[in-house]
Protein backbone atom coordinates (compact mmCIF):
# COMPACT_ATOMS: atom_id res chain seq x y z
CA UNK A 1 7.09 -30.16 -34.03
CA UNK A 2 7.27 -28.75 -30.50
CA UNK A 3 8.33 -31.01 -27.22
CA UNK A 4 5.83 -33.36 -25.52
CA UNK A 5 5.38 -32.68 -22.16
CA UNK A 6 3.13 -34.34 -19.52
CA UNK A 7 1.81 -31.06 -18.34
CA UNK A 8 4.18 -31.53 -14.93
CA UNK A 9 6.04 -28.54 -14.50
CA UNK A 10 10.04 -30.06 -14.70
CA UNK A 11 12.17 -29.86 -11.54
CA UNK A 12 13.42 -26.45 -12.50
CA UNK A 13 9.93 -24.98 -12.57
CA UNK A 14 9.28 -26.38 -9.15
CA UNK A 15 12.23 -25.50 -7.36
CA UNK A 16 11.80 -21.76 -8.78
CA UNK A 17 8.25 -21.83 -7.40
CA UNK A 18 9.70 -23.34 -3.98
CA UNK A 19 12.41 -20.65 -3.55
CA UNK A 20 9.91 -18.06 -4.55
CA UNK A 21 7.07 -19.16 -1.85
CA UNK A 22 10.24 -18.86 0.77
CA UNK A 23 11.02 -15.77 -0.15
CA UNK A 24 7.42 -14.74 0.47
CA UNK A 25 7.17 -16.51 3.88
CA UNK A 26 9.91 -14.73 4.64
CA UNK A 27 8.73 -11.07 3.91
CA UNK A 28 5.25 -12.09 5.44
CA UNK A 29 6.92 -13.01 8.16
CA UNK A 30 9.24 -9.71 8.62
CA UNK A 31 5.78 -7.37 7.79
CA UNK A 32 4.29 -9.54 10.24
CA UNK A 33 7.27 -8.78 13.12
CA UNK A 34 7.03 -5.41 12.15
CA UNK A 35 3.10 -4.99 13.27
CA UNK A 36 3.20 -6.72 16.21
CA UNK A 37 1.29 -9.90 15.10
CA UNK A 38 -1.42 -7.51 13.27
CA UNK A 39 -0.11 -7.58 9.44
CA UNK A 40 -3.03 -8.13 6.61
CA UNK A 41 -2.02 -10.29 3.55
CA UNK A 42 -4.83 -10.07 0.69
CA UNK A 43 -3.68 -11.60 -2.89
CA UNK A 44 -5.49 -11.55 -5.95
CA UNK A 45 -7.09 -15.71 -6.99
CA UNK A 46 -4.73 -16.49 -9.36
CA UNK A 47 -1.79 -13.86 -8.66
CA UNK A 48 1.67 -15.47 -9.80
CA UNK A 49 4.17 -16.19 -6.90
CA UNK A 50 6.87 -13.20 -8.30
CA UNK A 51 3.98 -10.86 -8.70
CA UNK A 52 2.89 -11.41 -4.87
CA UNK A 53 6.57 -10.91 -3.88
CA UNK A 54 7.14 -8.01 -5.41
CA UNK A 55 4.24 -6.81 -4.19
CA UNK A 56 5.34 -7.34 -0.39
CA UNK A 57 9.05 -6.36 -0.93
CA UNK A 58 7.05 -2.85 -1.92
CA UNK A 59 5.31 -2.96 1.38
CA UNK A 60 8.10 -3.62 3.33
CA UNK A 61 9.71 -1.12 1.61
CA UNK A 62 6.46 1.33 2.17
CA UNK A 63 6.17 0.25 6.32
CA UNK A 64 9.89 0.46 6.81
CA UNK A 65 9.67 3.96 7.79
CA UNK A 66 13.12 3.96 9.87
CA UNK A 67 14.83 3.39 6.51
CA UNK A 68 13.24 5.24 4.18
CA UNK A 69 11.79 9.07 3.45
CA UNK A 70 8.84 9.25 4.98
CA UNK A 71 5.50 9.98 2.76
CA UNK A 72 5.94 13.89 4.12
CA UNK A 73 9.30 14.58 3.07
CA UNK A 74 8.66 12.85 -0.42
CA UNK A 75 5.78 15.16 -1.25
CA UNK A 76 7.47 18.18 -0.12
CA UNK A 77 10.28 16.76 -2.54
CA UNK A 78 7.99 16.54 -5.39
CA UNK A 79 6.77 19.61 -4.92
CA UNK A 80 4.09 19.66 -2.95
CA UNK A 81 3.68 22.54 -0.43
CA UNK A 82 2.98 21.61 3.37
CA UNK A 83 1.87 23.96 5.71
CA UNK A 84 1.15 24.06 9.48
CA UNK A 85 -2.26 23.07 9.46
CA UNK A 86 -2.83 26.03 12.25
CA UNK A 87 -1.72 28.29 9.79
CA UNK A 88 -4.94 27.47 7.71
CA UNK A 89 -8.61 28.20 7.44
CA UNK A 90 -11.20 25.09 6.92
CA UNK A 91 -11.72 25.95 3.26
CA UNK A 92 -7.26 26.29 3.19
CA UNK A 93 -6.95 22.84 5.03
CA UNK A 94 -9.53 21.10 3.12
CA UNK A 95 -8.02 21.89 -0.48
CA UNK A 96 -4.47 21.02 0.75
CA UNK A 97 -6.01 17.55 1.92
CA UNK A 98 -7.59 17.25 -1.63
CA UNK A 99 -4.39 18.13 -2.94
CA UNK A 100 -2.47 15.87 -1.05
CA UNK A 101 -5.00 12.72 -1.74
CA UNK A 102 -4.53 13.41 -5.04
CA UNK A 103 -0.48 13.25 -4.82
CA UNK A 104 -1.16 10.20 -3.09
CA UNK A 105 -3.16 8.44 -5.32
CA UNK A 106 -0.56 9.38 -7.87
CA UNK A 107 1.57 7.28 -5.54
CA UNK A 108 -0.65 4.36 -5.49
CA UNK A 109 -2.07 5.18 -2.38
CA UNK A 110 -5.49 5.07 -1.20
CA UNK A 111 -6.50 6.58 1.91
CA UNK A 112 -9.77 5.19 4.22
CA UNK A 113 -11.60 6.20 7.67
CA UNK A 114 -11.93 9.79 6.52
CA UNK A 115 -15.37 10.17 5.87
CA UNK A 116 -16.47 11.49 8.64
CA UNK A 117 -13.82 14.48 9.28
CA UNK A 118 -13.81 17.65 8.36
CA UNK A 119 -11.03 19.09 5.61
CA UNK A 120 -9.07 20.87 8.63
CA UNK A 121 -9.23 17.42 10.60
CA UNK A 122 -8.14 15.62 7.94
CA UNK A 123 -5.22 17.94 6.59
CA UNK A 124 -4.45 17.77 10.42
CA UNK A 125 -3.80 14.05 11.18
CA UNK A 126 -2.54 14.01 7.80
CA UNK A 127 0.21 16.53 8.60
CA UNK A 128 1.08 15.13 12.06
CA UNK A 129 0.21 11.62 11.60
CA UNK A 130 -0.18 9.80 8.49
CA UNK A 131 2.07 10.90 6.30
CA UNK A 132 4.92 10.12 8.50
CA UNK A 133 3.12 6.17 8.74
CA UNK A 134 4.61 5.30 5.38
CA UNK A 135 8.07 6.11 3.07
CA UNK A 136 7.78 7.33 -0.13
CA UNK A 137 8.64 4.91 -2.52
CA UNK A 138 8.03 4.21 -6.31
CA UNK A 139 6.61 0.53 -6.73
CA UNK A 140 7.90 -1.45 -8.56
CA UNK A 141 4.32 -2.74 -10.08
CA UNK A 142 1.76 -0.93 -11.71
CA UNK A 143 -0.92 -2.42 -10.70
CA UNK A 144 -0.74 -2.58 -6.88
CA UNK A 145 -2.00 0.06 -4.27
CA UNK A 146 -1.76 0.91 -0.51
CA UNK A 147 -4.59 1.34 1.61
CA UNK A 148 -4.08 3.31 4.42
CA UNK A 149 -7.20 3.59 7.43
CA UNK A 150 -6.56 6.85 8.43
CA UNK A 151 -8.78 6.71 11.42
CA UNK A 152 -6.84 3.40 12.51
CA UNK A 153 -10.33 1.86 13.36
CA UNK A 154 -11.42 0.08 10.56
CA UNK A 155 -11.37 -3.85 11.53
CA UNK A 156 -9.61 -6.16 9.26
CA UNK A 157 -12.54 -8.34 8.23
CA UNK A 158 -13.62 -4.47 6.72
CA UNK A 159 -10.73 -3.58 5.03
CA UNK A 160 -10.91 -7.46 3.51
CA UNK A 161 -13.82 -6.70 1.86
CA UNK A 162 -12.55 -2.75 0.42
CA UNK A 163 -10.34 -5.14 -1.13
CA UNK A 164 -12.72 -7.80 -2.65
CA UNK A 165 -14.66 -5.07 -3.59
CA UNK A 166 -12.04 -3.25 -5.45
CA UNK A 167 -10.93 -6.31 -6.70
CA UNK A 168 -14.63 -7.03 -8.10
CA UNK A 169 -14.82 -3.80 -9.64
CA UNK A 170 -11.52 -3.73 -11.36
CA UNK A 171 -12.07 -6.99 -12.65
CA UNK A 172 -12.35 -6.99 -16.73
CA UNK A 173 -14.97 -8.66 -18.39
């Protein structure tokens, strides 16, 4: 027959999940210094402690750009060719920006606040802006993505609900 227990975690178990909540006060906390006071946590209901740290180590990791290859220089490592976006026509910029969502999403990453550009606006501030917003980095979890607001003007109680909504429709039932 198996052990009794009182359904208490022991003193182990709560000292692990202690150390691990520190360790993700402490990355919040860094992300946090790192936007100026403007950093957006979302978790999952019912995401385990190790999951949610690994989770921000990866963003850290993703918004450290001064230590890291930036998203730019990754692509163009993995292949992908990046051209002047002057060097383009519309129909040219808007299949490399289709072509470099797509390496993107391979990455994890989700790009938002596009809609309304054309494909040589958004190769553009892809090019010269966004991809250098980010480093290139494999994550260490399967499941997890980046969202990135291209246009920099979604507000945060919007990009909450992307995320509930997302969250809703990945949901099994």
């Amino acid at each position: 027959m198996g052990r009794k227990t009182n359904g208490r975690k022991g003193s182990r178990g709560a000292e692990a999940d202690a150390g691990e909540l520190a360790r993700i006060r402490k990355l919040e906390a860094q992300l946090e210094l790192m936007s100026d006071g403007r950093a957006l946590f979302w978790t999952a209901p019912g995401c385990p402690p190790e999951v949610r740290r690994a989770g921000l180590e990866d963003v850290l990791a993703f918004e450290d750009v001064g230590a890291g290859v930036p998203l730019f220089e990754g692509l163009r490592m993995q292949g992908l060719d990046l051209p002047n976006p002057d060097t383009l026509s519309e129909k040219q910029s808007a299949d490399k920006a289709e072509e470099v969502l797509n390496a993107l999403l391979d990455l994890q990453i989700i790009l938002v606040g596009f809609e309304q550009m054309s494909g040589r606006q958004l190769y553009a501030t892809l090019w010269r802006q966004t991809l250098w917003e980010g480093c290139y980095i494999k994550k260490r979890l399967p499941g997890s993505v980046t969202i990135l607001d291209v246009s920099h003007s979604i507000p945060q109680t919007e990009m909450l609900q992307c995320l509930d909504d997302v969250m809703k429709l990945c949901s099994i039932h």
